[in-house]
C-alpha atoms as a PDB file:
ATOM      1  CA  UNK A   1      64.621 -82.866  89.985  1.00  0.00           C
ATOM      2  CA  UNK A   2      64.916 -80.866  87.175  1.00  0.00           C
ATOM      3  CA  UNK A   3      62.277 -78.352  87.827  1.00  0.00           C
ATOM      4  CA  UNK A   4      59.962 -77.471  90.196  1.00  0.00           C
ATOM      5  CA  UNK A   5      57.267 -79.752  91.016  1.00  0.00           C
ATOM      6  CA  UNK A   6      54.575 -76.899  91.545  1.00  0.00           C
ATOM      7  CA  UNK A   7      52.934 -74.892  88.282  1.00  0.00           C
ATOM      8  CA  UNK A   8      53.174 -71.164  88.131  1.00  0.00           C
ATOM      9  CA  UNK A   9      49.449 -71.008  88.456  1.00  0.00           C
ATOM     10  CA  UNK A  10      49.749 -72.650  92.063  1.00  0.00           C
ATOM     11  CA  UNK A  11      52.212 -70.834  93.227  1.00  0.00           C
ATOM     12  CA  UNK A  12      50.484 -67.203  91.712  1.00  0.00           C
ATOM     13  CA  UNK A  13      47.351 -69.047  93.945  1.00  0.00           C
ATOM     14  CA  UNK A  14      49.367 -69.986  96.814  1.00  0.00           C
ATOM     15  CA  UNK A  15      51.039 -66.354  97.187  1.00  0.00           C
ATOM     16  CA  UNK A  16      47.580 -65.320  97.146  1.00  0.00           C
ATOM     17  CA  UNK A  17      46.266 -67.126  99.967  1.00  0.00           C
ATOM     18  CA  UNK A  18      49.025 -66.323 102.044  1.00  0.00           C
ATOM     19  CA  UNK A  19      48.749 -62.641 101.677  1.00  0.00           C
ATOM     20  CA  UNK A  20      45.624 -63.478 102.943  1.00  0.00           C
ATOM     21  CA  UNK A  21      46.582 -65.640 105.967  1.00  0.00           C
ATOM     22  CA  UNK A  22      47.980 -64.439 109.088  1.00  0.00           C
ATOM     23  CA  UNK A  23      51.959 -63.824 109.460  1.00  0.00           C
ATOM     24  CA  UNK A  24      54.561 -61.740 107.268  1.00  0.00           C
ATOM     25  CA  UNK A  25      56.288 -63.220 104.150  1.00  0.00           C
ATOM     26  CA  UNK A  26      59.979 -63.396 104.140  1.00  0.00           C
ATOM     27  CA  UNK A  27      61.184 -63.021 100.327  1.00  0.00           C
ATOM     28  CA  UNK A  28      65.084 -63.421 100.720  1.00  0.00           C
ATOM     29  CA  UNK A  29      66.594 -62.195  97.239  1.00  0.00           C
ATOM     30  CA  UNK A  30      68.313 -65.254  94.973  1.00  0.00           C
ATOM     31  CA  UNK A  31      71.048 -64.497  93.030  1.00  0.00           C
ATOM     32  CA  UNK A  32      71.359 -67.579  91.178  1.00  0.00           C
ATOM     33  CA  UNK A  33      68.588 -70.740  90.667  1.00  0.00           C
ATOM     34  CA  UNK A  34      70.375 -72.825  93.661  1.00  0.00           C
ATOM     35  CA  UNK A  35      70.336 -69.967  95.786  1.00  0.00           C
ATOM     36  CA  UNK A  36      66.610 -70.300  95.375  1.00  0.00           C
ATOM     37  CA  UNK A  37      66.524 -73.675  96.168  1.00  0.00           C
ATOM     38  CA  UNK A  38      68.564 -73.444  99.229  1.00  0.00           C
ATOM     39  CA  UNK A  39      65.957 -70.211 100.388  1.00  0.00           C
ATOM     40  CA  UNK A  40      63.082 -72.826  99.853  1.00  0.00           C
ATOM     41  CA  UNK A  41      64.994 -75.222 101.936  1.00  0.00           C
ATOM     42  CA  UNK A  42      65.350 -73.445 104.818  1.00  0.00           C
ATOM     43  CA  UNK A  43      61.814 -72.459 105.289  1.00  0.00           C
ATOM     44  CA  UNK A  44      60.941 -68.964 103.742  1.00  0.00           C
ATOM     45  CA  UNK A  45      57.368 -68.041 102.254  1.00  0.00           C
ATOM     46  CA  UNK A  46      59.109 -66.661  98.760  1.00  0.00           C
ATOM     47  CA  UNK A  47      62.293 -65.644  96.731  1.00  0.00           C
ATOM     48  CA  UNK A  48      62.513 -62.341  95.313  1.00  0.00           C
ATOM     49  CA  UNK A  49      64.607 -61.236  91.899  1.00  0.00           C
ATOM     50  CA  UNK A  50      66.219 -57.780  92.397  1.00  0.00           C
ATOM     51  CA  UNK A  51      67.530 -55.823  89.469  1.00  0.00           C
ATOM     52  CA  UNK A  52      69.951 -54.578  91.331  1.00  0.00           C
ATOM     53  CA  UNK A  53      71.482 -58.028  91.997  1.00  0.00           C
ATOM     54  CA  UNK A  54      70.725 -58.775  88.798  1.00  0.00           C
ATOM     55  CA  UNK A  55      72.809 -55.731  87.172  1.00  0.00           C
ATOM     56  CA  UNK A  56      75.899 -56.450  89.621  1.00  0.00           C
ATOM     57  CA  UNK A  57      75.756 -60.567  88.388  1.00  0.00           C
ATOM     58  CA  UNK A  58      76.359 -58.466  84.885  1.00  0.00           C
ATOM     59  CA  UNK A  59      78.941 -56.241  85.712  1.00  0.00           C
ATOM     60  CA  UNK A  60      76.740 -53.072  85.891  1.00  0.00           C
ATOM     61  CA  UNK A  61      75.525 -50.628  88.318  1.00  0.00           C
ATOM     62  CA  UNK A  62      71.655 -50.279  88.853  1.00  0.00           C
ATOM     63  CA  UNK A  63      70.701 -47.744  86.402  1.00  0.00           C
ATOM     64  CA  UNK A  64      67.983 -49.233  84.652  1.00  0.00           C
ATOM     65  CA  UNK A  65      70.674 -50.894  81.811  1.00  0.00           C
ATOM     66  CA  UNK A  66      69.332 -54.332  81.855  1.00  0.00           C
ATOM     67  CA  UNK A  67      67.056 -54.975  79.571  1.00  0.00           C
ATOM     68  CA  UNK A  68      63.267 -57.115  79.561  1.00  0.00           C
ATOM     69  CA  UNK A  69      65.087 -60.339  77.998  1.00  0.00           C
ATOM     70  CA  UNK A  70      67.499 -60.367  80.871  1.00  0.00           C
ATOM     71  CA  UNK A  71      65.211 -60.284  83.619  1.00  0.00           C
ATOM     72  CA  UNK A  72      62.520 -62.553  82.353  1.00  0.00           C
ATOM     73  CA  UNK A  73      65.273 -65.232  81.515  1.00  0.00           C
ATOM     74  CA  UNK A  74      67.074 -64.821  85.075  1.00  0.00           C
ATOM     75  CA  UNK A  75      63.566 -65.081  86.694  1.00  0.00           C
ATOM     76  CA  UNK A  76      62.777 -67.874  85.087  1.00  0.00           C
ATOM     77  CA  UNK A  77      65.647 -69.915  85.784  1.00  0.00           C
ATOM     78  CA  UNK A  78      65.558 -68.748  89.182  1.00  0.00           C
ATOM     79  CA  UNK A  79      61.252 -69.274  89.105  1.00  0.00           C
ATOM     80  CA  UNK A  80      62.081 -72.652  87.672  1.00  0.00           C
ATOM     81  CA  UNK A  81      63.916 -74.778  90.586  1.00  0.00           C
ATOM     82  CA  UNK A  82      61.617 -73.787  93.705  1.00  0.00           C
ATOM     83  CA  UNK A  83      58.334 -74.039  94.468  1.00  0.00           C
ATOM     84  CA  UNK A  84      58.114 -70.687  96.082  1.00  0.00           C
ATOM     85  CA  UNK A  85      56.436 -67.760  94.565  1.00  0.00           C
ATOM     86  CA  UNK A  86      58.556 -65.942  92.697  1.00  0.00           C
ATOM     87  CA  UNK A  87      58.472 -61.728  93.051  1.00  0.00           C
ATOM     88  CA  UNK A  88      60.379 -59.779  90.512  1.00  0.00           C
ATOM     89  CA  UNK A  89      61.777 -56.153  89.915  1.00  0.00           C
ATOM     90  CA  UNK A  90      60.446 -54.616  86.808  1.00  0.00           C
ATOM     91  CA  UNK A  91      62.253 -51.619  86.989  1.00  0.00           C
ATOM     92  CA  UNK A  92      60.277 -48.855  85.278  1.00  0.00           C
ATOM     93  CA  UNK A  93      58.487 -51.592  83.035  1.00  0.00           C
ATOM     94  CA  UNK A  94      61.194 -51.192  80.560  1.00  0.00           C
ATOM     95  CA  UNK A  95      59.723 -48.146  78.780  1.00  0.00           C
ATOM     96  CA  UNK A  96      56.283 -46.801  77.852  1.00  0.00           C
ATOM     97  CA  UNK A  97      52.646 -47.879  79.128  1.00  0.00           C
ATOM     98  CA  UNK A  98      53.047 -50.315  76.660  1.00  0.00           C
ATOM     99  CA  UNK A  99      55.910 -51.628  77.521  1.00  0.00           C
ATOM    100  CA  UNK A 100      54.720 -52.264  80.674  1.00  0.00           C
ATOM    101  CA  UNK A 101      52.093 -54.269  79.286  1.00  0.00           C
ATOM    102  CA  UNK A 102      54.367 -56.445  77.819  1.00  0.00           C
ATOM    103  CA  UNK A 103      56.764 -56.368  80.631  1.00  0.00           C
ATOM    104  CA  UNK A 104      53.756 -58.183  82.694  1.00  0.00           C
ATOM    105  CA  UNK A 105      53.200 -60.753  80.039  1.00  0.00           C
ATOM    106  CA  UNK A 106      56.249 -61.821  79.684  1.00  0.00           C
ATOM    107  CA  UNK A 107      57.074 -62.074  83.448  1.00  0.00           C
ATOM    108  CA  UNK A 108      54.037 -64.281  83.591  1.00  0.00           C
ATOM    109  CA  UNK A 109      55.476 -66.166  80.765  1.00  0.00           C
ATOM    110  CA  UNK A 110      58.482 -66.936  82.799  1.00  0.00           C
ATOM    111  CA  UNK A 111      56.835 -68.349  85.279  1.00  0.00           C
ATOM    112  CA  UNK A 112      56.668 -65.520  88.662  1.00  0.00           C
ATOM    113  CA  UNK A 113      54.108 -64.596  90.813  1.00  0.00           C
ATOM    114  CA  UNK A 114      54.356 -61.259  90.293  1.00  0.00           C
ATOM    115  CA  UNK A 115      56.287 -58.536  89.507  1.00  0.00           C
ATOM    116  CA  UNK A 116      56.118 -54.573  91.204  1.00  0.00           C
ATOM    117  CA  UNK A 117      57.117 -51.896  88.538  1.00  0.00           C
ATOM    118  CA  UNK A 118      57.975 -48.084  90.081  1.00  0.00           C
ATOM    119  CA  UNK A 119      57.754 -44.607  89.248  1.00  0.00           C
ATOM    120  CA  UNK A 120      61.203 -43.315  88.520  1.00  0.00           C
ATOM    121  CA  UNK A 121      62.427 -41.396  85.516  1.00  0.00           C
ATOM    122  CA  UNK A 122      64.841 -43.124  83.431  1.00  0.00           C
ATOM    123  CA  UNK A 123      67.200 -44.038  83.778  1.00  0.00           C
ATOM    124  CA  UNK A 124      66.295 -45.142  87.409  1.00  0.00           C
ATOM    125  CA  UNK A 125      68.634 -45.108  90.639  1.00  0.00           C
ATOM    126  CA  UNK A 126      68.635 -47.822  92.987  1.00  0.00           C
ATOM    127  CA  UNK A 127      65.642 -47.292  95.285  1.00  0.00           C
ATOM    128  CA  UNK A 128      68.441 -46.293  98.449  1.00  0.00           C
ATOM    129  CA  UNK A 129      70.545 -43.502  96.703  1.00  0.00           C
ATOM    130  CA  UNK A 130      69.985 -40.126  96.904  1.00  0.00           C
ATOM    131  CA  UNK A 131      69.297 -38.206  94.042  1.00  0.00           C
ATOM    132  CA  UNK A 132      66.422 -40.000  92.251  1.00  0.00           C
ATOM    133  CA  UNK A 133      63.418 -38.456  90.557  1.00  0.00           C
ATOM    134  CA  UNK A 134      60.107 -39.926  89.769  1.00  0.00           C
ATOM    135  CA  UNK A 135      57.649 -38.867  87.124  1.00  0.00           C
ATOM    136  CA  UNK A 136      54.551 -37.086  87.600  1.00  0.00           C
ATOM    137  CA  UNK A 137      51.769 -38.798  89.259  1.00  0.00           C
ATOM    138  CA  UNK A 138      49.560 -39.406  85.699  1.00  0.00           C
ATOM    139  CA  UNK A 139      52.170 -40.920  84.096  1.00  0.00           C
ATOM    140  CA  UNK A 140      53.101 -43.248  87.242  1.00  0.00           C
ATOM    141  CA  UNK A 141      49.452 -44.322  87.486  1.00  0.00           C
ATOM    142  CA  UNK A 142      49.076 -45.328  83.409  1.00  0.00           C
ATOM    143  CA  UNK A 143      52.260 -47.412  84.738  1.00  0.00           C
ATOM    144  CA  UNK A 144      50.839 -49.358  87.085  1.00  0.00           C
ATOM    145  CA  UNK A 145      47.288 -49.388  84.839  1.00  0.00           C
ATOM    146  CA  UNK A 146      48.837 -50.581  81.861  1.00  0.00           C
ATOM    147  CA  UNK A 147      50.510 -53.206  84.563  1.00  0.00           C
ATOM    148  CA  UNK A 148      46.949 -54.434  85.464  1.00  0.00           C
ATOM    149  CA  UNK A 149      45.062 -54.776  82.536  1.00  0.00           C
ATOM    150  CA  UNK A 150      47.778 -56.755  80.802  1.00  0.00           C
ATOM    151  CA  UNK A 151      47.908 -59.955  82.780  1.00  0.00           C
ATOM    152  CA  UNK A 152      45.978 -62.241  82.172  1.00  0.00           C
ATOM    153  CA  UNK A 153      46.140 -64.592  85.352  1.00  0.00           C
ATOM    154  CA  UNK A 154      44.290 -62.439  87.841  1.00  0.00           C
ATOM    155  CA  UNK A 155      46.314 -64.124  90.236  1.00  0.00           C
ATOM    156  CA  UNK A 156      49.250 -62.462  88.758  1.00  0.00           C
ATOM    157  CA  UNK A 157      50.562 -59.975  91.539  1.00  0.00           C
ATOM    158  CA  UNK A 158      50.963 -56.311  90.113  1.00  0.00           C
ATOM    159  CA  UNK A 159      52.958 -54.416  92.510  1.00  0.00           C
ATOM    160  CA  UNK A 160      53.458 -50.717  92.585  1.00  0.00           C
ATOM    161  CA  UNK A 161      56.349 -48.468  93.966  1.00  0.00           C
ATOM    162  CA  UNK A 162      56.609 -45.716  94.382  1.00  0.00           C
ATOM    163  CA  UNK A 163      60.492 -44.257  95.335  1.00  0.00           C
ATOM    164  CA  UNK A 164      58.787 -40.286  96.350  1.00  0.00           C
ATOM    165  CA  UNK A 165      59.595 -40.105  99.929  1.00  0.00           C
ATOM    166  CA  UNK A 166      62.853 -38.811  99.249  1.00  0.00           C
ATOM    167  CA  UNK A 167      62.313 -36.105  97.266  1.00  0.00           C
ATOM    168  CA  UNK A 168      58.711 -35.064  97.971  1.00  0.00           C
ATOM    169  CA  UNK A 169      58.109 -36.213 101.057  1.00  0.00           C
ATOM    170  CA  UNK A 170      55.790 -39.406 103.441  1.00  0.00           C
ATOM    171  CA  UNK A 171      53.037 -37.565 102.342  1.00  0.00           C
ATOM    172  CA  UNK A 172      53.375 -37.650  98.594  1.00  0.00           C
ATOM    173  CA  UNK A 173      53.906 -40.901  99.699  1.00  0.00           C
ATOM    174  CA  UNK A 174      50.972 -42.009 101.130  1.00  0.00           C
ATOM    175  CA  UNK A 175      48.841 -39.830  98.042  1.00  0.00           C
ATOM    176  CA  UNK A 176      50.794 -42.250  95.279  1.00  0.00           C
ATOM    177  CA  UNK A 177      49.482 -45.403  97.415  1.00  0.00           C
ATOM    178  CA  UNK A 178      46.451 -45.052  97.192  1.00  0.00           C
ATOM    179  CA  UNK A 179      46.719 -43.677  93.653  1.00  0.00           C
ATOM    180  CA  UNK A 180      48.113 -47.017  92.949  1.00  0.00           C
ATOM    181  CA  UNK A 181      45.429 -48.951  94.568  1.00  0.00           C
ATOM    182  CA  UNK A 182      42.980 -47.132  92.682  1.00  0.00           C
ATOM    183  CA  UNK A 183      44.600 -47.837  89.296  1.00  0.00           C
ATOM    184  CA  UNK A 184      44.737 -51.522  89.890  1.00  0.00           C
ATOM    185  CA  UNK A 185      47.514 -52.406  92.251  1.00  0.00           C
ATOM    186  CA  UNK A 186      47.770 -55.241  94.318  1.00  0.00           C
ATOM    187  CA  UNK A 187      50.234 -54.538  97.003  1.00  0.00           C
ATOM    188  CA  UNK A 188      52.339 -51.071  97.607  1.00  0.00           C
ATOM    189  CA  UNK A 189      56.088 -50.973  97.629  1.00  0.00           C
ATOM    190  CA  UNK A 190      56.982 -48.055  99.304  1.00  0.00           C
ATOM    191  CA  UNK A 191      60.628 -47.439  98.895  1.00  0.00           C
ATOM    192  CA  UNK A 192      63.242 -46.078 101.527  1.00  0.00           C
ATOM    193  CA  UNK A 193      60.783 -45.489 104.574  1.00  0.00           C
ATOM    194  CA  UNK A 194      62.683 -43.968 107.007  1.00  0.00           C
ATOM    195  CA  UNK A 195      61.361 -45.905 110.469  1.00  0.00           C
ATOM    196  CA  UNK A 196      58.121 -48.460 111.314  1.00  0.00           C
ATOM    197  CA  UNK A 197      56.256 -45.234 111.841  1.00  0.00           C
ATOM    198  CA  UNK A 198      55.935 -44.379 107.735  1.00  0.00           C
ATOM    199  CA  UNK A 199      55.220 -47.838 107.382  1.00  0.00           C
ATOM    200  CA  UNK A 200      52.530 -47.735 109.436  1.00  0.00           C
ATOM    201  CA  UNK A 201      51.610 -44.695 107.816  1.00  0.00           C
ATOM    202  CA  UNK A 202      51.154 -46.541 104.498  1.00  0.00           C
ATOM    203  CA  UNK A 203      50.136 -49.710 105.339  1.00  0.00           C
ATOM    204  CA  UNK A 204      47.052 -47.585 107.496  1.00  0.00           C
ATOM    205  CA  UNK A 205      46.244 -45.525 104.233  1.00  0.00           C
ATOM    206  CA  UNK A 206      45.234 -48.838 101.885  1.00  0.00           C
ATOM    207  CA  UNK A 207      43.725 -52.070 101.819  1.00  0.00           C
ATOM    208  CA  UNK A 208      46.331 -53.702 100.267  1.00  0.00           C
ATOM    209  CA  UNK A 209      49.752 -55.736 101.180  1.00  0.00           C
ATOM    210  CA  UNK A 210      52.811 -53.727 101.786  1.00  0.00           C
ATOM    211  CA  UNK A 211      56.496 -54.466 101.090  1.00  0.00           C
ATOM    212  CA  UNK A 212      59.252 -53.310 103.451  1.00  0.00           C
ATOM    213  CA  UNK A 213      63.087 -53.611 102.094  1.00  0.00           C
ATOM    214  CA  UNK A 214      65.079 -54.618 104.535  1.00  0.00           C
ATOM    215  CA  UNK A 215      68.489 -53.707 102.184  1.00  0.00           C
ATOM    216  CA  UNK A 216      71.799 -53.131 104.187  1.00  0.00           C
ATOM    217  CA  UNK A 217      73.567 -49.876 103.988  1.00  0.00           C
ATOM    218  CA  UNK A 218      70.064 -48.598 103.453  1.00  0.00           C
ATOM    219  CA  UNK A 219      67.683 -45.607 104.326  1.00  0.00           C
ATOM    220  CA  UNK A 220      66.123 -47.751 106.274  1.00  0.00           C
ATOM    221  CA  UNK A 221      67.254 -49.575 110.027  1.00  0.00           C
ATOM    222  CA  UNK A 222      67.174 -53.869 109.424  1.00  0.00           C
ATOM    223  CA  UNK A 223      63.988 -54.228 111.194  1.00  0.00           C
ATOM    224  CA  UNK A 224      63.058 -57.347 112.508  1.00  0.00           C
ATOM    225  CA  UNK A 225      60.422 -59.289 110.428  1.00  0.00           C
ATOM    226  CA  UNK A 226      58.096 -59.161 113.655  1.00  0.00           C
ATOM    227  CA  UNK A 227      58.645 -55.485 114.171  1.00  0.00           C
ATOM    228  CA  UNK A 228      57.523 -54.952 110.375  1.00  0.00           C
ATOM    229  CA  UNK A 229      54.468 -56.962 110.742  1.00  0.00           C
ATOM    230  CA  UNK A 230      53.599 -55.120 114.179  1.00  0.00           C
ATOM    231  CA  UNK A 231      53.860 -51.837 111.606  1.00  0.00           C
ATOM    232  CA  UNK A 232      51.642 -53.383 109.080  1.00  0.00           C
ATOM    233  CA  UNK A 233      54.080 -54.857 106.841  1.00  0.00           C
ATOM    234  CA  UNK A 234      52.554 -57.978 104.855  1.00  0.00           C
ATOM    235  CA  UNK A 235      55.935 -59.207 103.210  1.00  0.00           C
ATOM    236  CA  UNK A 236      59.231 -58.193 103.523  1.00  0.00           C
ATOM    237  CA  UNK A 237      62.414 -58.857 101.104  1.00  0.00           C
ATOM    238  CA  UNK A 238      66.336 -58.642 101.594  1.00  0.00           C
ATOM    239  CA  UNK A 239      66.881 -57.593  98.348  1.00  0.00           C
ATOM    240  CA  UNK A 240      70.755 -57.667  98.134  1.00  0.00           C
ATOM    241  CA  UNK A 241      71.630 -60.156 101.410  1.00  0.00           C
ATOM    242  CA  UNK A 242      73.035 -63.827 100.017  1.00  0.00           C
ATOM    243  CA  UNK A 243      74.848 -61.537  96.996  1.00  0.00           C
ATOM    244  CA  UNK A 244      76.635 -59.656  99.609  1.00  0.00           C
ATOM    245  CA  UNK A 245      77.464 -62.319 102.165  1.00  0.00           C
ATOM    246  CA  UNK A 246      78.732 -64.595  99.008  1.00  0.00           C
ATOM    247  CA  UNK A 247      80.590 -61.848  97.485  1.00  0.00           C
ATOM    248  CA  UNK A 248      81.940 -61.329 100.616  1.00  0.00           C
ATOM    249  CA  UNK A 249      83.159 -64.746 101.254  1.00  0.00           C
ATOM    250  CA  UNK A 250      84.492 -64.695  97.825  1.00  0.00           C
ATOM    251  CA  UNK A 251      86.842 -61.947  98.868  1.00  0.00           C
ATOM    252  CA  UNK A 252      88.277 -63.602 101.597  1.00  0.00           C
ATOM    253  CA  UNK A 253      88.753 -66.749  99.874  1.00  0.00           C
ATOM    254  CA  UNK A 254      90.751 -65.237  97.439  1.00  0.00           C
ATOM    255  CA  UNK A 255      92.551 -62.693  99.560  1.00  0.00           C
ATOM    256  CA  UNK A 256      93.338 -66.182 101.363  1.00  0.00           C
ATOM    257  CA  UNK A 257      94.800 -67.577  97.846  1.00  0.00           C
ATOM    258  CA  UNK A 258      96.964 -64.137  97.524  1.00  0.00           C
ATOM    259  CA  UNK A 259      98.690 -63.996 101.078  1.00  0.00           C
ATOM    260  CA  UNK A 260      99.323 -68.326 101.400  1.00  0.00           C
ATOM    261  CA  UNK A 261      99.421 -69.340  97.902  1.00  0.00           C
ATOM    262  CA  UNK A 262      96.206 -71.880  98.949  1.00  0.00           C
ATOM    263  CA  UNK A 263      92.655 -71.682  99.789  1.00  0.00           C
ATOM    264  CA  UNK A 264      93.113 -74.617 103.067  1.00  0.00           C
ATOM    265  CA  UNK A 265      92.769 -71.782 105.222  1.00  0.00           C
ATOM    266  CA  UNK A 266      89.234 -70.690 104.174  1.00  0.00           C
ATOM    267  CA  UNK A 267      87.791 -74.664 103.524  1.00  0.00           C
ATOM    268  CA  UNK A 268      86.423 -75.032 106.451  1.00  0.00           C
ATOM    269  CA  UNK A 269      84.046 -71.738 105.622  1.00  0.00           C
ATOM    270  CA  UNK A 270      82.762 -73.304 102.295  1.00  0.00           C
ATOM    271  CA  UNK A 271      80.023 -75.818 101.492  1.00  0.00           C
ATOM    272  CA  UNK A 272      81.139 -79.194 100.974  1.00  0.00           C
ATOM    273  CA  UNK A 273      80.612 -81.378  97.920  1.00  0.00           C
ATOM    274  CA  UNK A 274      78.485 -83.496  99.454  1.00  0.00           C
ATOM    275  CA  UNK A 275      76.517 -80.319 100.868  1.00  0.00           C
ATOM    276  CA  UNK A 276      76.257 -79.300  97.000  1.00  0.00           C
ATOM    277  CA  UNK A 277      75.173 -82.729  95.640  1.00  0.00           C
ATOM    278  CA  UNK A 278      72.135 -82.742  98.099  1.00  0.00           C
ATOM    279  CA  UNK A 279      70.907 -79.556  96.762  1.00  0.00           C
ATOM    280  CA  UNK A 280      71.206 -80.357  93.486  1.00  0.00           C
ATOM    281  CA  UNK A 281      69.595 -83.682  93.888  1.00  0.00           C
ATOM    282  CA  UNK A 282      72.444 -85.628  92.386  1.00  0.00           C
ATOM    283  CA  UNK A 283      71.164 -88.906  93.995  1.00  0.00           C
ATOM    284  CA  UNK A 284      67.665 -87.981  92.261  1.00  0.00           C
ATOM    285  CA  UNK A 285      69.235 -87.987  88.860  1.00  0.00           C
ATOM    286  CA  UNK A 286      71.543 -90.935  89.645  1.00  0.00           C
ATOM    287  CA  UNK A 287      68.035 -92.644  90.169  1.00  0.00           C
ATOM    288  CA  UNK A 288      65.793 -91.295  87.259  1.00  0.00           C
ATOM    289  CA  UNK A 289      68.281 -93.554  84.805  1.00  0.00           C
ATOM    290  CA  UNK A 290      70.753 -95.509  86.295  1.00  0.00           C
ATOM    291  CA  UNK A 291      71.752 -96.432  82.939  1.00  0.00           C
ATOM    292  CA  UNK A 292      73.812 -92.897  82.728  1.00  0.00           C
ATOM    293  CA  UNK A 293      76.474 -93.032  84.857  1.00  0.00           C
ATOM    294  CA  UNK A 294      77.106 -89.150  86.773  1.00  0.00           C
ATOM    295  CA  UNK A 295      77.006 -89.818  90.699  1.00  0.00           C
ATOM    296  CA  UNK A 296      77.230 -92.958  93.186  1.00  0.00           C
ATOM    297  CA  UNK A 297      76.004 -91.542  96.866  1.00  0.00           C
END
């Protein structure tokens, strides 16, 4: 009820010691706070905050327009009604070294476990496209330094990606990992790998976790989470999934609205009421002050 019953400083703890347990961690992307609640429902190790969700729940495409204040207040609402571990998309930090540094405090502020900031030029280009650049390898290492000094929970994951394997190559690739490592990084996003070999490749090359982005429509084919652990992977996110498949069924619904003047036809695809008051605890409310009447179960 209301929020989550577990602080951010257990969860930062809790990702922790699971990145260094056995298994890969499955960080479905929320698009909204119940979404969240419904991931931690069914079973998954951790919800992840894209910015490119993020910029499509506003209308825009994902070219580095949203700003710090937008994605520190969606993660924390999101952060806020699960007691999962919370991973975010910084983007390029949101500016200079600097404003990395701040990025990372604020993040930890709103209550994630960590965050993973990359080494595009701005403005950025989601991670799948073709056409991105990324900046030279001294300023993506102050990046991902400034990143690491700032926080000040050492539990406080500090990612790094790096989006060069399009333009430059596995190799240059593999170089920027360990770069990364060196400069205080965590765990190593490496963007738009191609098969479980370059994963394998990267994963071999440091000492850290690795990410795998299982996006659809991608670079990359929708490995299985067993696969990607086979190659190395420690967690792996679906960046973009619910948004799609809700987005989807939003379509049809209202296609179905269009073409029969009525939604019956599409009821039987949505969640109930009753479905909805469960996962927003209604009862639990109901309970905390019966004096306020809002539900009877």
């Amino acid at each position: 009820m209301l929020h989550a019953t577990t602080t951010p400083a257990a969860k930062r703890e809790n990702l922790r010691a699971a990145l260094a347990g056995p298994g890969i961690l499955r960080f479905p992307g929320a698009f909204t706070p119940l979404s969240a609640r419904l991931i931690q429902e069914k079973g998954f190790e951790g919800v992840y905050v894209s910015g490119a969700v993020l910029s499509a729940e506003l209308g825009l495409p994902d070219i580095g327009l949203t700003t710090l204040t937008e994605v520190a207040g969606r993660a924390q609402q999101i952060a806020r009604t699960t007691d999962l571990p919370v991973l975010v998309d910084a983007d390029t930090g949101f500016g200079e070294p600097m404003n990395v540094a701040r990025t990372v405090q604020v993040l930890e502020d709103a209550g994630v476990a960590g965050a993973h900031v990359e080494d595009q030029v701005n403005p950025k280009r989601c991670g799948h496209l073709d056409g991105k650049a990324t900046v030279d390898l001294e300023t993506a290492v102050k990046r991902v330094r400034a990143a690491a000094d700032a926080r000040r929970d050492p539990n406080f994951l500090i990612m790094a990606r790096t989006d060069v394997r399009a333009a430059e190559g596995l190799d240059a690739a593999v170089d920027r990992a360990r770069a990364f490592v060196d400069a205080g990084a965590d765990a190593i996003f490496p963007e738009a790998m191609r098969d479980l070999a370059e994963f394998e490749a990267v994963a071999a090359a440091v000492d850290v976790p690795v990410l795998a982005n299982m996006t659809e429509f991608g670079k990359s084919e929708l490995f299985t989470s067993q696969q990607l652990a086979d190659a190395g992977a420690k967690i792996v996110i679906y960046p973009v999934t619910l948004l799609r498949a809700a987005m989807g069924a939003a379509e049809r619904a209202l296609d179905e609205i269009v073409a029969h003047g009525t939604q019956q036809g599409v009821v039987d695809q949505m969640q109930t009421r009753a479905r909805l008051y469960e996962l927003v605890d209604y009862a639990g409310y109901n309970a905390f002050d019966e004096e306020i009447f809002t539900y009877r179960p």
